[in-house]
Protein backbone atom coordinates (compact mmCIF):
# COMPACT_ATOMS: atom_id res chain seq x y z
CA UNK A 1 -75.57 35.54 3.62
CA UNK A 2 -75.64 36.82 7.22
CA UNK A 3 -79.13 37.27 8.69
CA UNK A 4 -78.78 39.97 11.46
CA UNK A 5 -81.43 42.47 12.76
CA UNK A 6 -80.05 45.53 14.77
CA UNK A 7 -80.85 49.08 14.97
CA UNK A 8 -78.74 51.05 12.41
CA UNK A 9 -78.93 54.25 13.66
CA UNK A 10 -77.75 52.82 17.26
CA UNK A 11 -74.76 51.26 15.94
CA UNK A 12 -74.40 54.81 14.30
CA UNK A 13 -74.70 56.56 17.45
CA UNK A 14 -72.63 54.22 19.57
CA UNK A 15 -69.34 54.49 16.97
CA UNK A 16 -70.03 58.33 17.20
CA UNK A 17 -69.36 58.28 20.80
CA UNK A 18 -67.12 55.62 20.70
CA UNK A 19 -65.05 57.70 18.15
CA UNK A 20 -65.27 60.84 19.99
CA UNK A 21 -64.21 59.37 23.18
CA UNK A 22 -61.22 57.83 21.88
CA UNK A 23 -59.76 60.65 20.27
CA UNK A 24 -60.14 62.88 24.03
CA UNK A 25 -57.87 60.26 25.16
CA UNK A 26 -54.23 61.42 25.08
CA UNK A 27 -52.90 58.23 22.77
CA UNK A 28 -49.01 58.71 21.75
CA UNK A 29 -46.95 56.69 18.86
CA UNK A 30 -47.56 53.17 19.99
CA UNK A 31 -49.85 50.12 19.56
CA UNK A 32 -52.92 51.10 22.40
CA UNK A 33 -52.97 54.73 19.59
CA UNK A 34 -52.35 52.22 16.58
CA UNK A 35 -55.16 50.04 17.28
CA UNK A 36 -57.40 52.63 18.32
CA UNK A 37 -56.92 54.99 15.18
CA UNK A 38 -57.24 51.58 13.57
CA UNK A 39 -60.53 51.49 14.52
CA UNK A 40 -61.54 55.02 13.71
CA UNK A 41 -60.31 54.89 10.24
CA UNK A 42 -62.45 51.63 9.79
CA UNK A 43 -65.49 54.11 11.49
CA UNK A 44 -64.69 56.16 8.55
CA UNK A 45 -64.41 54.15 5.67
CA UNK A 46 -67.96 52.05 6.93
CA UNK A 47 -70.14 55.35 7.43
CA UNK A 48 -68.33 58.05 5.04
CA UNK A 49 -68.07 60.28 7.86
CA UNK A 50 -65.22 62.53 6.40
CA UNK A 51 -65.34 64.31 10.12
CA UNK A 52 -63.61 61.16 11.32
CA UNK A 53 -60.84 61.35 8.88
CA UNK A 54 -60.50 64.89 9.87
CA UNK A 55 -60.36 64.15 13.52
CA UNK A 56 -57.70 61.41 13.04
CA UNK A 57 -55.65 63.94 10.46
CA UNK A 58 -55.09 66.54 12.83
CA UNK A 59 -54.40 63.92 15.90
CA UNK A 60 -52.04 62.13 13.64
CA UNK A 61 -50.23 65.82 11.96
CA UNK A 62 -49.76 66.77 15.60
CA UNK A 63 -48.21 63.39 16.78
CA UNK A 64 -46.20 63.72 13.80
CA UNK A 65 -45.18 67.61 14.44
CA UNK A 66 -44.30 66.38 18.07
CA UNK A 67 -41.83 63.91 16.34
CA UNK A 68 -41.39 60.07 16.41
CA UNK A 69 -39.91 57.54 18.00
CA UNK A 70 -36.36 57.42 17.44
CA UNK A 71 -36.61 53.41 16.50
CA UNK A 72 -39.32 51.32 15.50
CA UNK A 73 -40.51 47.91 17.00
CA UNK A 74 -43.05 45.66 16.01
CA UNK A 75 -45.98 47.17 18.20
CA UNK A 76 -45.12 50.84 16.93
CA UNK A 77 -45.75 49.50 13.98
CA UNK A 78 -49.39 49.43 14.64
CA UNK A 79 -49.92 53.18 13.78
CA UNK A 80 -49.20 51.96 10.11
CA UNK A 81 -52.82 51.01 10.06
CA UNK A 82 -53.98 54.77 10.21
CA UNK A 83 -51.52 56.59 8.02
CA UNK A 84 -52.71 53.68 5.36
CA UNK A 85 -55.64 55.47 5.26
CA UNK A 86 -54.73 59.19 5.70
CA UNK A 87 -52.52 58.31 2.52
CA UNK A 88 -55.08 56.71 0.20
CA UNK A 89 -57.01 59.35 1.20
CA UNK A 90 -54.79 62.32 0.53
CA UNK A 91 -51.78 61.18 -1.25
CA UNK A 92 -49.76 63.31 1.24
CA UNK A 93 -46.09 62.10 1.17
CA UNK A 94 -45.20 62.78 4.86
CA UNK A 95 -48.00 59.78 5.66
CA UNK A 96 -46.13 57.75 2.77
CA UNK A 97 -42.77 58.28 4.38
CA UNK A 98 -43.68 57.05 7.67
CA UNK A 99 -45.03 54.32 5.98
CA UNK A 100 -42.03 53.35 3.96
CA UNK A 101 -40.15 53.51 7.02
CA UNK A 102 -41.81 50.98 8.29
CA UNK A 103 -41.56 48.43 6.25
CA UNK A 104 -38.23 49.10 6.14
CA UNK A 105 -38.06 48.66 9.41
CA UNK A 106 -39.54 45.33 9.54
CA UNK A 107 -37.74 44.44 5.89
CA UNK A 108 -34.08 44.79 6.95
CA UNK A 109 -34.00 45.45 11.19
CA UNK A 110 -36.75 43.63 13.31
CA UNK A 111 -35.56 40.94 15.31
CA UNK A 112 -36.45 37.67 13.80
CA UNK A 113 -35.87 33.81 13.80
CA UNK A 114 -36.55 30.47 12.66
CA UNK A 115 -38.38 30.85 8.86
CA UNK A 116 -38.20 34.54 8.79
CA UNK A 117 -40.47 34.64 11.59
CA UNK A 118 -40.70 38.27 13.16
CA UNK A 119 -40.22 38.23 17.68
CA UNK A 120 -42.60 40.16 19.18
CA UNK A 121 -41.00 44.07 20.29
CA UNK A 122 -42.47 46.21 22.63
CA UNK A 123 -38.93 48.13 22.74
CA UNK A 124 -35.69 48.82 21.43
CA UNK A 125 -34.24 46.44 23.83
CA UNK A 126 -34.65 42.01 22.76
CA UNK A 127 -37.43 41.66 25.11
CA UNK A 128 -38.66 38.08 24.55
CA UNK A 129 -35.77 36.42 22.89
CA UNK A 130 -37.48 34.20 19.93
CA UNK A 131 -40.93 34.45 21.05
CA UNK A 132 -44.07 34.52 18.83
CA UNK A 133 -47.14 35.85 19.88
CA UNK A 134 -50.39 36.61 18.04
CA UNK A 135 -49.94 40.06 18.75
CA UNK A 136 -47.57 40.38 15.77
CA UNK A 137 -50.10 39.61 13.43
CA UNK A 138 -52.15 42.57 13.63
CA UNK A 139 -49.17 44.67 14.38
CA UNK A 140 -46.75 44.19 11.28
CA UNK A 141 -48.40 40.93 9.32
CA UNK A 142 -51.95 42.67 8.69
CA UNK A 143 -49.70 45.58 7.76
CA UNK A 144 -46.88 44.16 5.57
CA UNK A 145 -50.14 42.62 4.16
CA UNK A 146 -52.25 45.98 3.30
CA UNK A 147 -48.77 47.62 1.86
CA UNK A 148 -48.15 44.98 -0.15
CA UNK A 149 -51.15 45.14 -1.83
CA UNK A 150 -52.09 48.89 -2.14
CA UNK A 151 -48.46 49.07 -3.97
CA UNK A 152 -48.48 45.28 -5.66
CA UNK A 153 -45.34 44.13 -4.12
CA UNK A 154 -45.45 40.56 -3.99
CA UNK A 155 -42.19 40.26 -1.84
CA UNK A 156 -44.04 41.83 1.13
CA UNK A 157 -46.99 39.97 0.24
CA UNK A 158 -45.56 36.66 0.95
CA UNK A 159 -43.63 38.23 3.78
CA UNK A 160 -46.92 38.69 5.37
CA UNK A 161 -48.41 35.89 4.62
CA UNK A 162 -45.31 33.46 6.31
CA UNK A 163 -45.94 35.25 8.94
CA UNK A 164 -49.60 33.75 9.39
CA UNK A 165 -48.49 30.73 8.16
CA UNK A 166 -45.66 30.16 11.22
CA UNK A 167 -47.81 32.17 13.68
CA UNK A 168 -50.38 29.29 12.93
CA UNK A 169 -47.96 26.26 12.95
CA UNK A 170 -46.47 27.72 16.47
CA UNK A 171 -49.34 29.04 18.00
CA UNK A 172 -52.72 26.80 17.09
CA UNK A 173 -53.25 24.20 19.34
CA UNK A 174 -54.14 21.41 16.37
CA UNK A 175 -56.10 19.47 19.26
CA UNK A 176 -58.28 22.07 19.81
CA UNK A 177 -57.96 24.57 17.45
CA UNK A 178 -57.37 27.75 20.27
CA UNK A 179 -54.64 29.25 19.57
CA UNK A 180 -51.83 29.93 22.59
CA UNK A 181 -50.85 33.42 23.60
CA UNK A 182 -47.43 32.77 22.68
CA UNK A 183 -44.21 30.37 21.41
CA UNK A 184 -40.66 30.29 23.08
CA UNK A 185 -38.82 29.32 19.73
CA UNK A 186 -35.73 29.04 22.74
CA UNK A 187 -37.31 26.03 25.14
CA UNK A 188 -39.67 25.10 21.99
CA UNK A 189 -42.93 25.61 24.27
CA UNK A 190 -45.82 27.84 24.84
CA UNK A 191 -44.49 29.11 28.49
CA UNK A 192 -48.18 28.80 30.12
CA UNK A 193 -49.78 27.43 27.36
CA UNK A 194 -52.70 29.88 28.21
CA UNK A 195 -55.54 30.14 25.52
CA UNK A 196 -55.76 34.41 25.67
CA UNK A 197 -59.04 35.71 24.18
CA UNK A 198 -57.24 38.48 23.03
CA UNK A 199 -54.59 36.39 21.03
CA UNK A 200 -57.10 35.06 19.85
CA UNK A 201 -58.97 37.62 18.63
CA UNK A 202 -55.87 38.81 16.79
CA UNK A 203 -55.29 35.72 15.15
CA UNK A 204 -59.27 35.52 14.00
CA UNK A 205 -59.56 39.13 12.96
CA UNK A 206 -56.36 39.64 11.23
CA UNK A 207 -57.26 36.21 8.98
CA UNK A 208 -60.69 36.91 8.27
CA UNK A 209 -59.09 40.18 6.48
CA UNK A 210 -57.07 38.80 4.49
CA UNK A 211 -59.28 37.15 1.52
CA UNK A 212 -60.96 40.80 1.66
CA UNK A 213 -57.61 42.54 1.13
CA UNK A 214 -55.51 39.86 -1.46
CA UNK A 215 -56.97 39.79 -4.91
CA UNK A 216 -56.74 36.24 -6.28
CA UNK A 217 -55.68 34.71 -2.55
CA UNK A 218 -56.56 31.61 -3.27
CA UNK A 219 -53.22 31.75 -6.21
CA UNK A 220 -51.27 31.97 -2.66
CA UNK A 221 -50.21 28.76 -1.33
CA UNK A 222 -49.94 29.84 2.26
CA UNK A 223 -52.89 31.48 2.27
CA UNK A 224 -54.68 28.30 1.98
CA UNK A 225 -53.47 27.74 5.66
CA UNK A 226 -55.15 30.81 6.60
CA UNK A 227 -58.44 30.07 5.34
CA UNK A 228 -58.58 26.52 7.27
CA UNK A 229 -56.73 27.98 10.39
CA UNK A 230 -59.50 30.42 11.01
CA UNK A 231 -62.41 28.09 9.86
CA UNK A 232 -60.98 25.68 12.42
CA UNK A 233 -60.92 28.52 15.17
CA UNK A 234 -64.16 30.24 14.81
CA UNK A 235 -65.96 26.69 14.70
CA UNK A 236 -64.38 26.41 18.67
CA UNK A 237 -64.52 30.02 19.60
CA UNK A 238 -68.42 29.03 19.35
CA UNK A 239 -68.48 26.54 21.29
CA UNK A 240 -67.28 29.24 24.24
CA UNK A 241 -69.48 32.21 23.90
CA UNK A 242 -70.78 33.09 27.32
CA UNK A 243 -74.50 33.18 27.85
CA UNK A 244 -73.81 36.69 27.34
CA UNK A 245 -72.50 36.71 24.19
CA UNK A 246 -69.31 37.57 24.98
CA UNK A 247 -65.92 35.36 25.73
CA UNK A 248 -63.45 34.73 28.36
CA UNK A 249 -60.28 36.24 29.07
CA UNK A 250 -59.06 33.33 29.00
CA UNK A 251 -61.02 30.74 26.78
CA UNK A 252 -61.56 27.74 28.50
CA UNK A 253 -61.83 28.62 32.32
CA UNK A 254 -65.26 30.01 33.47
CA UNK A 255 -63.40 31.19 36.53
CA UNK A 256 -61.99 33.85 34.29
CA UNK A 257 -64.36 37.64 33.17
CA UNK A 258 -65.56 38.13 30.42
CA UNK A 259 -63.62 40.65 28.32
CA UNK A 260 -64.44 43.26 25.75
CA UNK A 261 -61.21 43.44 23.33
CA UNK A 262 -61.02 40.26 22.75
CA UNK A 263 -64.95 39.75 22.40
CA UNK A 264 -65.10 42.56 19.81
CA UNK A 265 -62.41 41.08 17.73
CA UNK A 266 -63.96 37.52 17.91
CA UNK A 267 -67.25 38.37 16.63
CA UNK A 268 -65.70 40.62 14.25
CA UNK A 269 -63.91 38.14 12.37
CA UNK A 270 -67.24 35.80 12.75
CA UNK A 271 -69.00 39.14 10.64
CA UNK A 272 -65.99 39.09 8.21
CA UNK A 273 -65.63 35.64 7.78
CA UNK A 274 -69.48 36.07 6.08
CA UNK A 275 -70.27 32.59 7.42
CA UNK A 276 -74.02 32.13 7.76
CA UNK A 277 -74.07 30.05 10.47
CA UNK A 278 -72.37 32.45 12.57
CA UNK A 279 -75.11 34.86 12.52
CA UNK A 280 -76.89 33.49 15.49
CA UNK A 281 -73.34 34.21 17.87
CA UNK A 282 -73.07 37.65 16.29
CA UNK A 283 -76.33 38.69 17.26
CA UNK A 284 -75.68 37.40 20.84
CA UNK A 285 -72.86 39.62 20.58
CA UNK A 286 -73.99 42.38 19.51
CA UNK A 287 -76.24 42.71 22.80
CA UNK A 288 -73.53 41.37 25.64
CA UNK A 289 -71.33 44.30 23.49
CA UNK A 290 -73.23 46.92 23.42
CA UNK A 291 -73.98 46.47 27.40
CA UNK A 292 -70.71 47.20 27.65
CA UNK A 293 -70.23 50.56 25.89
CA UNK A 294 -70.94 53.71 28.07
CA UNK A 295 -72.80 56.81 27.17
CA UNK A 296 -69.60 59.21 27.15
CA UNK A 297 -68.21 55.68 24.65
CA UNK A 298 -66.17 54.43 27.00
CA UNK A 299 -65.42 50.69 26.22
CA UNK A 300 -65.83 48.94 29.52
CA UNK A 301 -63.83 45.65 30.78
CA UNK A 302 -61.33 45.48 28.68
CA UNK A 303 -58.09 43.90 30.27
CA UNK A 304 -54.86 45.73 30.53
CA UNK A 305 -51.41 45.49 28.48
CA UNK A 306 -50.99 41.86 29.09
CA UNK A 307 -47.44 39.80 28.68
CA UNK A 308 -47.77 35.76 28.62
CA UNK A 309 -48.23 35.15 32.22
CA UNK A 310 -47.43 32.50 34.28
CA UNK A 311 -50.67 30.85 34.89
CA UNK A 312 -54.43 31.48 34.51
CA UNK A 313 -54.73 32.83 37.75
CA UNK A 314 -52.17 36.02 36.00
CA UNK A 315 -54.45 36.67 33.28
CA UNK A 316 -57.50 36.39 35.74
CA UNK A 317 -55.61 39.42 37.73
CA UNK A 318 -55.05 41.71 34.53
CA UNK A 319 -57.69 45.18 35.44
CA UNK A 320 -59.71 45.91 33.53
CA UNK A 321 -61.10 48.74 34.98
CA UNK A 322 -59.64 51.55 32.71
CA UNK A 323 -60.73 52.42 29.29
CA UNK A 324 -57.90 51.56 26.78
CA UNK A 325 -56.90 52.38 23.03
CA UNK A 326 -57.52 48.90 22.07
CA UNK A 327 -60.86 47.94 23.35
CA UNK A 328 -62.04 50.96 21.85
CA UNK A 329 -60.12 49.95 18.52
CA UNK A 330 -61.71 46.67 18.34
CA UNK A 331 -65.07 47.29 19.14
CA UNK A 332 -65.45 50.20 16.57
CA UNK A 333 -63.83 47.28 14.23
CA UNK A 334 -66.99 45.05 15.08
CA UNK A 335 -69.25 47.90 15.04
CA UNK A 336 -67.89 49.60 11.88
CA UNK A 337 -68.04 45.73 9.89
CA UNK A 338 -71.71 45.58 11.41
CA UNK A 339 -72.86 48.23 9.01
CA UNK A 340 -72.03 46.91 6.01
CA UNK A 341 -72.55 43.41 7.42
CA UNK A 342 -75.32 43.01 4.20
CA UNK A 343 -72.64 43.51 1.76
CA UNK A 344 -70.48 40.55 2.95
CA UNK A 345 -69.69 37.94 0.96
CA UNK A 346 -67.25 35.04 0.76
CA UNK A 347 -66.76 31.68 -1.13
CA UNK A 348 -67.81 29.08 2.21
CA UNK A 349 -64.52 27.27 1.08
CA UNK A 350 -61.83 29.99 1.28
């Protein structure tokens, strides 16, 4: 089991403002809301605060009344995370439509290639011909995933689950276990060949959900690549933890800052993953984390929307000076798992 020590009623505090700072932020239908009201509806499931799910209802019932984007693409699909929860927790069928439409969406029109693998979408237009990039995975794999299993369909189960299993074979680095920002399926490279702490952080935290969310994953063949992928990750991402707890924008180059998203969703899969020996790099998180929360719960440093650049020097010129929907997403994700951090555990082999 974890051993952690923190002040509960500080993390408590600290998601309240985090919370209430993100939703004065004027968030429309896209990933940056999607990630964000990800992370409030995690606030509210951890601490039972029903005024959360209130706060993300009306936000979400105006967005709605405002009306939606004519077409989907895989980063819109982000908001799925949110009306998962406003329709388990009030069986409203507008929240199930939206849903539906979804998956339909990523079913029978996104853009894909190779093994079924879904390209990364940021519009209606082919953006990046055949690319893969761990973005996808907590856009539309972590949410074929949760659909699948709140209404037992196994087809979108596996769908989900190939999509972890290619993201891993195309994006992993097998020498060092990183995982690359992205895959050109098209020149059959990985452009840069940057290791992103933010792809990385969606790779870890969207696999340390999954054996949390899939009864019996162990029955799943692929999802045995899941398990070992992320073991093999976190056991690097260690090794790369700043002195202040924190990691790099990118991984491996000290020249680059430290950067909150992607720190957030690192340690957060190290909590989820339940991994005793982690417990030592949480706590060092925890600290270098909260330093970086303001009063009003601004999330501070977290790098901008960020394509795969051309070099390191591209992802060491991303701002990071203004507050954005995923930072504060992520780090109520972390801070939201930390609460419950006593209740987690997991068999050491899956």
């Amino acid at each position: 089991m974890l051993r952690l020590v923190y002040d509960k009623e500080r993390i408590e505090a600290v998601i309240d403002s985090i919370v209430r700072r993100t939703m004065n932020m004027d968030l429309t239908w896209d990933w940056p809301c999607g990630v964000a009201y990800y992370g409030i509806s995690e606030a509210y499931k951890k601490t039972k605060k029903e005024e959360y799910l209130s706060l993300l209802k009306d936000r979400v019932d105006e967005l709605i009344d405002l009306g939606l984007p004519k077409v989907w693409t895989v980063n819109t699909c982000a908001m799925g995370h949110c009306l998962i929860t406003l329709y388990q927790a009030s069986r409203e069928e507008k929240y199930r439509k939206i849903i539906d439409s979804k998956v339909e969406y990523l079913r029978n029109s996104a853009l894909r290639f190779g093994d079924n693998v879904l390209q990364h979408t940021v519009s209606a237009g082919n953006d990046f011909p055949e690319q893969a990039w761990a973005d996808t995975l907590f856009m539309a794999a972590f949410f074929l995933l949760r659909v699948g299993v709140m209404d037992k369909d196994e087809t979108l189960i596996e769908d989900a689950l190939n999509q972890w299993y290619w993201h891993i074979k195309y994006l992993q680095d097998p020498k060092t276990g990183f995982y690359y920002h992205g895959y050109n399926n098209i020149s059959g490279n990985h452009m840069s060949g940057i290791y992103w702490g933010r792809a990385n952080a969606w790779a870890a935290y969207t696999m340390s959900q999954v054996s949390g969310q899939l009864p019996e994953c162990y029955l799943y063949p692929k999802y045995l690549d899941v398990a070992g992928s992320l073991n093999e990750q976190l056991s690097v991402l260690k090794t790369v933890q700043t002195k202040n707890g924190l990691w790099r924008t990118v991984l491996d180059d000290e020249e680059s800052y430290e950067e909150i998203s992607a720190s957030a969703g690192i340690a957060a899969a190290m909590l989820e993953s339940g991994n005793p020996l982690y417990s030592k790099y949480i706590s060092k998180a925890i600290e270098g984390l909260l330093l970086n929360v303001s009063e009003e719960g601004r999330v501070l440093n977290v790098s901008g929307g960020t394509a795969v650049m051309k070099d390191a020097e591209g992802y060491r010129g991303i701002s990071r000076s203004w507050i954005q929907g995923w930072g504060q997403g992520l780090a109520l994700a972390f801070f939201s798992a930390l609460l419950v951090s006593g209740e987690i555990e997991k068999d050491g082999a899956l």
